[in-house]
Each structure stands twice: as C-alpha cells, then as structure tokens.
Protein backbone atom coordinates (compact mmCIF):
# COMPACT_ATOMS: atom_id res chain seq x y z
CA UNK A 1 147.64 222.94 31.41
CA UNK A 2 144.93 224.79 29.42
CA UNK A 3 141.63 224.43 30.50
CA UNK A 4 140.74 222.09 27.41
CA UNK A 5 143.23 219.77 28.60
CA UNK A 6 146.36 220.64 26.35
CA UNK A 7 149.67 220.58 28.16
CA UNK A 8 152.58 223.12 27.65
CA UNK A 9 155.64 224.09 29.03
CA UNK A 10 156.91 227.70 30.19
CA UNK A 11 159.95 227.21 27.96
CA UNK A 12 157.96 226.74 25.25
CA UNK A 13 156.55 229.57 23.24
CA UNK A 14 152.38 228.81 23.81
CA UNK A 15 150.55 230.03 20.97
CA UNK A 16 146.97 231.40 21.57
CA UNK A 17 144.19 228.47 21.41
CA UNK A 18 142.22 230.77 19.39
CA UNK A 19 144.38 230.02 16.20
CA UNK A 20 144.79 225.96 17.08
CA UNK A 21 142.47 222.91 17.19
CA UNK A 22 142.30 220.46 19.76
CA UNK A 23 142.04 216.75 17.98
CA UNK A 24 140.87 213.73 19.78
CA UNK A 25 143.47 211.42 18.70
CA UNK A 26 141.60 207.73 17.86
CA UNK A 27 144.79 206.24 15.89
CA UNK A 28 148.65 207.18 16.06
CA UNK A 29 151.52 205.90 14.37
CA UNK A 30 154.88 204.67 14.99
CA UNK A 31 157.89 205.09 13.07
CA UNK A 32 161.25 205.35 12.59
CA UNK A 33 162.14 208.60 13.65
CA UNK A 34 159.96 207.62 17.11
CA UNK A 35 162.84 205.23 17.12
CA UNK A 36 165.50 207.46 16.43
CA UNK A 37 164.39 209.80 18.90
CA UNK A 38 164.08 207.72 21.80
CA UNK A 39 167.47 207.77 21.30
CA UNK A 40 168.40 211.67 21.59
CA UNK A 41 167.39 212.23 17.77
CA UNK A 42 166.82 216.47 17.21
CA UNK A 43 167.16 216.40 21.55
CA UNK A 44 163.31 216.24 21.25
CA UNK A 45 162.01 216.17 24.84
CA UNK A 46 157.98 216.16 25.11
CA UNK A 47 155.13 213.89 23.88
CA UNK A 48 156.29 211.31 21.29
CA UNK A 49 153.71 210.90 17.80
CA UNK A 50 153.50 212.97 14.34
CA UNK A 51 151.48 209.78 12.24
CA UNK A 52 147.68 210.17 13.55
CA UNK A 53 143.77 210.64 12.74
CA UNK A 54 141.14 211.72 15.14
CA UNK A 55 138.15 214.22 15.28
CA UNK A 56 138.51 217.77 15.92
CA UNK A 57 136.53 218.98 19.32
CA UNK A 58 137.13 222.64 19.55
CA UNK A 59 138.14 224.85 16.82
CA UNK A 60 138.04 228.71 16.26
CA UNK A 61 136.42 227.83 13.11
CA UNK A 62 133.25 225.83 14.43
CA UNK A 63 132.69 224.16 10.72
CA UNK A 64 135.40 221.55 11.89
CA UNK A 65 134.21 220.67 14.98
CA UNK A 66 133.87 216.52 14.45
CA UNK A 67 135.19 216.11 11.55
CA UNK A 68 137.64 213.61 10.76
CA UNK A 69 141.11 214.93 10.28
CA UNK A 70 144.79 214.77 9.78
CA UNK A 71 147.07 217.32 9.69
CA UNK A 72 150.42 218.62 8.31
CA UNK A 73 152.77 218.14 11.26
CA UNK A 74 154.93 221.41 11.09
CA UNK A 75 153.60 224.21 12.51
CA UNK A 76 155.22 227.58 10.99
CA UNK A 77 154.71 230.93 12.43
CA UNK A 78 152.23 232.30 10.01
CA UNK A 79 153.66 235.80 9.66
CA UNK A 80 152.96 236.77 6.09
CA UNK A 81 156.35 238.06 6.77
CA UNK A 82 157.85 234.94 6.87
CA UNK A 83 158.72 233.77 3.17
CA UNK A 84 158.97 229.47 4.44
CA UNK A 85 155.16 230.28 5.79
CA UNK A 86 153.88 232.17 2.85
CA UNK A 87 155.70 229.66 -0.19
CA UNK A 88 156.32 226.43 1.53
CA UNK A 89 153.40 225.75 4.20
CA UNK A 90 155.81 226.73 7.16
CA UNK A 91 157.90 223.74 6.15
CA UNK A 92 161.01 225.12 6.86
CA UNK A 93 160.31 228.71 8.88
CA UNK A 94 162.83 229.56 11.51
CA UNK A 95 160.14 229.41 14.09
CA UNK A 96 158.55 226.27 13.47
CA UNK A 97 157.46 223.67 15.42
CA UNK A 98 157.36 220.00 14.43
CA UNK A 99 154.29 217.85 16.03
CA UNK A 100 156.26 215.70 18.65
CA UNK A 101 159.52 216.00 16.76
CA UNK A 102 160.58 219.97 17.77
CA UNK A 103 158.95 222.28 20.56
CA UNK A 104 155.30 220.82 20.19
CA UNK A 105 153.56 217.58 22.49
CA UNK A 106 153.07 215.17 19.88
CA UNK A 107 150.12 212.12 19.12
CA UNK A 108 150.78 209.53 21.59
CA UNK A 109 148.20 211.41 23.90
CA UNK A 110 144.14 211.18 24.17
CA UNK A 111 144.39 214.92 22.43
CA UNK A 112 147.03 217.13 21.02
CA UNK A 113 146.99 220.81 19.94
CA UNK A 114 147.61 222.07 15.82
CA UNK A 115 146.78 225.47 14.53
CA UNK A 116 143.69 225.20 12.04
CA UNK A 117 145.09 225.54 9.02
CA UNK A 118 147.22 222.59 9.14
CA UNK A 119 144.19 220.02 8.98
CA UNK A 120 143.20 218.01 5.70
CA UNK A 121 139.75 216.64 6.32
CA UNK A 122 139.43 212.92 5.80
CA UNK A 123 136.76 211.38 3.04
CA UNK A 124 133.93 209.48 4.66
CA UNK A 125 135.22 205.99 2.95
CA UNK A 126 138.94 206.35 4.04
CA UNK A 127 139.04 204.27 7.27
CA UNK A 128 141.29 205.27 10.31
CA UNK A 129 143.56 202.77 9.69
CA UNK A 130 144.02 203.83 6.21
CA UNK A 131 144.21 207.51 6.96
CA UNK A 132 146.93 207.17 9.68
CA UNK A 133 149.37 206.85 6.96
CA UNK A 134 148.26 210.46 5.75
CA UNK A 135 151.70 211.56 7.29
CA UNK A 136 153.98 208.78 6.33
CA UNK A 137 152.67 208.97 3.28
CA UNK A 138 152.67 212.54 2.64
CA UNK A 139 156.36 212.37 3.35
CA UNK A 140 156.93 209.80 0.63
CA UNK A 141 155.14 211.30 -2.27
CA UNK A 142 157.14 214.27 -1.18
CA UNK A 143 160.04 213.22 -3.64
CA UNK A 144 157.20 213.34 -6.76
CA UNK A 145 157.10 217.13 -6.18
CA UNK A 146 161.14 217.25 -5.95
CA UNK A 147 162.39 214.83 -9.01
CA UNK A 148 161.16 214.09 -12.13
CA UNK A 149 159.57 210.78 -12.60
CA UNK A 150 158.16 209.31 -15.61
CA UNK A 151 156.66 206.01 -17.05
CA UNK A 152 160.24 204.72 -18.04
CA UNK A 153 162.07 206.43 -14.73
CA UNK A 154 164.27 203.29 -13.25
CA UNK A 155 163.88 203.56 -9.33
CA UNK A 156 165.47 201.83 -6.90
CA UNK A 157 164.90 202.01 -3.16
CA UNK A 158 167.21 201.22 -0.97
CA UNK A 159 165.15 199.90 2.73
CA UNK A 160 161.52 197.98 2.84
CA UNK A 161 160.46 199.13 6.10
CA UNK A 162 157.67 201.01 7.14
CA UNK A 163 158.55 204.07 4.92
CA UNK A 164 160.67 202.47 1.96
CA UNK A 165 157.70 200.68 1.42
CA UNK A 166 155.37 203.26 0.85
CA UNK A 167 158.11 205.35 -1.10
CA UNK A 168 158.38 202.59 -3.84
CA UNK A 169 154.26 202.85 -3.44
CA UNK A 170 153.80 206.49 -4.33
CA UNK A 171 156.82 206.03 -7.09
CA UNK A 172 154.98 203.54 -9.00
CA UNK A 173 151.96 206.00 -9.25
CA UNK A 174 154.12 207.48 -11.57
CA UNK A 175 157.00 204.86 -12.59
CA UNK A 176 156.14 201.27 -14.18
CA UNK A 177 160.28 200.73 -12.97
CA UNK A 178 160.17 200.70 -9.34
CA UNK A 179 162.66 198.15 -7.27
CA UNK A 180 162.83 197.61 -3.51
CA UNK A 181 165.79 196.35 -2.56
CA UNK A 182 164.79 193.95 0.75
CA UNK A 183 167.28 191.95 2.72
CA UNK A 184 164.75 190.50 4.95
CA UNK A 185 162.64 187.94 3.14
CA UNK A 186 159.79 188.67 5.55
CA UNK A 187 159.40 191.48 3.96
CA UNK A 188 158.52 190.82 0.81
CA UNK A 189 154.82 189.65 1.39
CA UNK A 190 154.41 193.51 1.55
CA UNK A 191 155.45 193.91 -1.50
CA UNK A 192 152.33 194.77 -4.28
CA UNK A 193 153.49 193.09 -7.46
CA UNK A 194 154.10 196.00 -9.84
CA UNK A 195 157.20 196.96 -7.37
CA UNK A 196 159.92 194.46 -8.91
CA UNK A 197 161.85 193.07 -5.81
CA UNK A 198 165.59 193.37 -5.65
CA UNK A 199 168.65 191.53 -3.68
CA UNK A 200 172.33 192.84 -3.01
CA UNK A 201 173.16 190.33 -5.59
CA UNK A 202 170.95 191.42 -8.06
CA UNK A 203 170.38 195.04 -7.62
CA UNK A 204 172.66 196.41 -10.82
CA UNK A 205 175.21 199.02 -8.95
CA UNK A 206 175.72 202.50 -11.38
CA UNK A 207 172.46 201.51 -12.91
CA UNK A 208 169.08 203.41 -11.55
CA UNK A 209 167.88 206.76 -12.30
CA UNK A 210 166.59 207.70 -9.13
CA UNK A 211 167.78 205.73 -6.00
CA UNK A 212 166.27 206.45 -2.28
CA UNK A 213 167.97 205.69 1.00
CA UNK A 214 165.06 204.73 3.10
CA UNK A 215 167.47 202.62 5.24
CA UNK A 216 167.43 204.26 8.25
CA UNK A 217 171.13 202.94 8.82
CA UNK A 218 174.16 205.71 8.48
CA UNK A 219 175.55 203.48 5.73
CA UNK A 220 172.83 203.98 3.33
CA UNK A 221 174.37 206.99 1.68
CA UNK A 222 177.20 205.09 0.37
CA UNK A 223 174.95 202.40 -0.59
CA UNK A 224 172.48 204.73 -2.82
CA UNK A 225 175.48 206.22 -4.35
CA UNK A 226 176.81 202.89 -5.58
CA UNK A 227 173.59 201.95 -7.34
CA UNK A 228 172.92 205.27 -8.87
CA UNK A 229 173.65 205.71 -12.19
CA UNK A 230 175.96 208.79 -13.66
CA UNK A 231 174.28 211.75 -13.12
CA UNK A 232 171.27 210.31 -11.95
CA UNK A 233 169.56 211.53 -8.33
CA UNK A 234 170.31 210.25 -4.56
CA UNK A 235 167.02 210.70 -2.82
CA UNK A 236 168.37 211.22 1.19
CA UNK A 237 165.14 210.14 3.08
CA UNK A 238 167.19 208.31 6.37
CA UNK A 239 167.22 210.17 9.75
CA UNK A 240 169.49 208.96 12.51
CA UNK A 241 170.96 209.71 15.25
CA UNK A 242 174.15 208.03 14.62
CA UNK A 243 177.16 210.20 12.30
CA UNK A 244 176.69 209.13 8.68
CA UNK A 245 180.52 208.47 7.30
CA UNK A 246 180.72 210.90 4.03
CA UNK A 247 182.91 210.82 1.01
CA UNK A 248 182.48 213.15 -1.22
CA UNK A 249 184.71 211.68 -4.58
CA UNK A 250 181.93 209.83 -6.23
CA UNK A 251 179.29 212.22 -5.93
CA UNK A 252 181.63 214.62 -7.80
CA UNK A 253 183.13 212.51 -10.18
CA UNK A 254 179.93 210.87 -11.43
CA UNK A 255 177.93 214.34 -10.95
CA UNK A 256 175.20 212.39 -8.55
CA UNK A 257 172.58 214.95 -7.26
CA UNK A 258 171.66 214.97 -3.70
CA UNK A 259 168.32 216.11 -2.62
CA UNK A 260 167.03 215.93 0.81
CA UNK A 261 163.39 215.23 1.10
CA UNK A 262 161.34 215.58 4.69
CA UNK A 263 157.58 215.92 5.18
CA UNK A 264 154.95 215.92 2.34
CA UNK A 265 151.74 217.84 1.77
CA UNK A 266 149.13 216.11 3.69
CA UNK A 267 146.36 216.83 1.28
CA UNK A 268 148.50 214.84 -1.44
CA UNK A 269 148.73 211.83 0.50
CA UNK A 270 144.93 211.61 1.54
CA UNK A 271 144.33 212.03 -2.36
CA UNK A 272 145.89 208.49 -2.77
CA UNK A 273 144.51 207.30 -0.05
CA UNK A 274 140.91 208.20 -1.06
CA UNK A 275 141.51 207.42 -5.16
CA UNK A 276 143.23 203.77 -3.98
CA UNK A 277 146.19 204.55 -6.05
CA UNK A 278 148.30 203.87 -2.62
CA UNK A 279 146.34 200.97 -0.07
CA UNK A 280 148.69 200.94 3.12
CA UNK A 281 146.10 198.77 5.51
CA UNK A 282 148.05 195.37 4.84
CA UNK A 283 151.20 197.15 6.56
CA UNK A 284 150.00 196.87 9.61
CA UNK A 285 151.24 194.62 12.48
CA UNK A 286 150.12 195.17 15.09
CA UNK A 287 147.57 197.79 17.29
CA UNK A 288 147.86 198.78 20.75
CA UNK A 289 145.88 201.06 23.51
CA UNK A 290 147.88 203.85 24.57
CA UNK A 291 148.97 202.22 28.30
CA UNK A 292 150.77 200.07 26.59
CA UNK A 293 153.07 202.67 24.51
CA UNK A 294 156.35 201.33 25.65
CA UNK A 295 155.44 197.90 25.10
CA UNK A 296 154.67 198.77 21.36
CA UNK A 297 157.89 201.22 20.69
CA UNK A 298 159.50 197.80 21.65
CA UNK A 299 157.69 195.40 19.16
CA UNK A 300 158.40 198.29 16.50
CA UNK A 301 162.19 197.51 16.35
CA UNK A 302 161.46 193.83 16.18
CA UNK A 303 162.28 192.86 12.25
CA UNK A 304 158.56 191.04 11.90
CA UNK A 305 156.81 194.34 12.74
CA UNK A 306 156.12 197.38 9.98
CA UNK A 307 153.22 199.51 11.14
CA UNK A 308 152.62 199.70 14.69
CA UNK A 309 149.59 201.65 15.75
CA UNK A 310 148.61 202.91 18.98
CA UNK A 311 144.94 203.34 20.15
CA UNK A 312 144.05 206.00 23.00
C-alpha cells in the first residue's frame, strides 16, 4: 500500500502516482458486468466498481484537487507510441487496464487510483446521483459514434435493464423510432414516453434498422438477428460469462452487420447529463453504504431492482 492509501499488487504493473489521481469515491455503481464477474467474467480478481463520482484529493496537476469528477475507466499506456492511446483514448491498447474489470482495484472502495487524464469534471448542477451514470452512460451513447442514426432510424432494443434502458435513452436523442422490447412489466414504469414499448408478440421480426442486444443472456444474439431487418445493423452490447451459441447462416444470407460496442467517451455522457437530454435519477432502486456491498450485489439480480448504488 502507497502511502496515500491506494492498494496494489506485486503482480501488477504499479504505475508512478505522479501521473494518477487519487478520487474519494462518494457514489459507485452496480451493473451487469459486476454480475457477470462475480462469476469468473475476464478472470478479474481485485476490487469490484467502474460506475462512480467522487472528488479528487491529490493530483499531479493541483487545479483538480476537489473537484467533482468521473472518469473514463480504461487506462491505456500513454506511449505516443502506442496508436489505441494516441487515436482511441487507450480504449483498446495492449497494455491497458480496465478500472475494476482488468489489472486495476476498482470503485467499491473509500478511494481508487486513475491517471489524470482520464477525468471529465462534473458541472456544479449535475447531482451525484445523476453523474454516476457518466459511465453507463458513456457506454451507451457509444453506438451514436459507431452507426448512423437519424430522425426516421427504426431501433429496437432488445433488454430493459439497467443499460438497455439508457441505450434506447441516448438513441432517442437522435431517433423519434426507438422500441424497448421488455418482458417484465415492472419495467416499464422506466420507460420515458417517446421510447415506444414493445412485446415478443408485437415486436415485428426482419423489421428494425438498428437492433441492440442489451440482454445480458447468451441467447440475445439470435434474438437481435431475428428482428433485424436485411442489411440492417446488430448492435452486440451483452457480456457474459456463459458461451453464446453462434450460427452464422443468417447473418450472411441477409448481409446483417455486426458491430461490437464497449465503453463510451465519458465527456459525451456528462454532456447529456448536464443539457437533460438523458435524466437517469428515476432508475434508481435502491442505495447502500459500502459494508453492506454483498448485501446490495444480491438485491441487484433481484428482477424489481435497476440501479443499485453503493455509498462509502
């Protein structure tokens, strides 16, 4: 342990506290891929948590000491020799590490460690509980940089928990023709009424534009490519642990594209937050303090439960 409090391993690579800021954590997060990885998702030992806010108390840069901050979870090298670091944020360098997913102690902790130039300050207005979802939310306004959607785009995602329901909430930023397809009724109180709401029994199949498996269930593949229209675009957004069963044939015979999308530019995200084009408060279920983590990864796999927050 550093003597600022921030844990790390000997089998870990430590990078220098000089380039990295040490954030108080005051909300965190869960979500799915919590889930998934209490489960052996990515093999991730460590300290769970990538959704958070809190206030930066040492920096090498002092001009961010206290302010309010999130941060873009994935920590790339930096080298300007790395091309992932220097054209896509370090999203997808060889060396990264992944707050609480890959090689880095994550946000279910009092404070964890990010190099400076991941944080996005947060506007005075934007609450904590609103700027929690910087992450989340980053992640689903992700697919607005990857596929083209207009006014007139038909959308249909597949999953209305904690992030199909902000997907279809960036999407109609740009789309008036946004479904959710829910199968618990619950659900559809969290539902803003410019996102049409969908069944299995009325959800067209070979009909939508743009369809995104949000499910989180291995079988949500197959069920985004049977509601995609003829060369329209699968949107792969699920991560599990479990083997997803693959067949190939339809994607090839009615030309479907497939495009993976992961994490989101931070900045984006608190952009909608601070505009109100996306409002995620009323997603919220339930908050917890921090001693009681376990407790709360257990009420997020209950049905009635979206957001789950923890509070150190």
């Amino acid at each position: 342990m550093t003597s600022d409090g921030v844990r790390f391993e000997p089998d870990r690579p430590f990078v220098s506290p000089d380039a990295e800021a040490v954030i108080r954590v005051t909300l965190a997060g869960i979500c799915a891929t919590d889930l998934e990885i209490t489960k052996g998702y990515m093999g991730y030992r460590g300290v769970m948590g990538h959704e958070f806010v809190g206030r930066v108390e040492s920096a090498p840069d002092p001009a961010w000491i206290g302010k309010r901050v999130v941060a873009d979870i994935n920590a790339g090298c930096g080298s300007p020799h790395c091309d992932s670091c220097m054209r896509a944020h370090g999203h997808h360098c060889p060396a990264r590490s992944v707050l609480g997913i890959l090689g880095r102690d994550g946000a279910f902790a009092e404070r964890l460690a990010i190099p400076l130039r991941n944080l996005v300050a947060i506007p005075d207005h934007v609450c904590d509980t609103a700027a929690v979802f910087a992450e989340p939310l980053a992640a689903a306004a992700r697919i607005l940089d990857q596929v083209a959607i207009a006014e007139g785009t038909s959308v249909l995602v597949l999953g209305a928990g904690r992030l199909g329901l902000l997907i279809a909430r960036a999407l109609a930023t740009r789309s008036r023709r946004v479904s959710i397809l829910v199968r618990n009724p619950a659900r559809t109180r969290f539902v803003p009424p410019n996102i049409a709401i969908r069944r299995t029994d009325d959800a067209v199949e070979r009909a939508f534009d743009v369809v995104v498996d949000a499910t989180g269930s291995p079988d949500g593949l197959a069920a985004a490519v049977r509601y995609v229209r003829p060369e329209g675009v699968v949107v792969l957004k699920s991560t599990t642990h479990a083997a997803v069963p693959l067949s190939t044939a339809p994607w090839i015979i009615d030309e479907v594209t497939l495009v993976g999308s992961r994490c989101g530019n931070p900045a984006t995200a608190v952009d909608l937050l601070a505009t109100g084009a996306v409002d995620p408060r009323d997603l919220v279920t339930a908050e917890l303090s921090l001693e009681r983590g376990v407790e709360a990864l257990a009420l997020a796999t209950r049905p009635e439960h979206v957001k789950v927050l923890l509070r150190p």
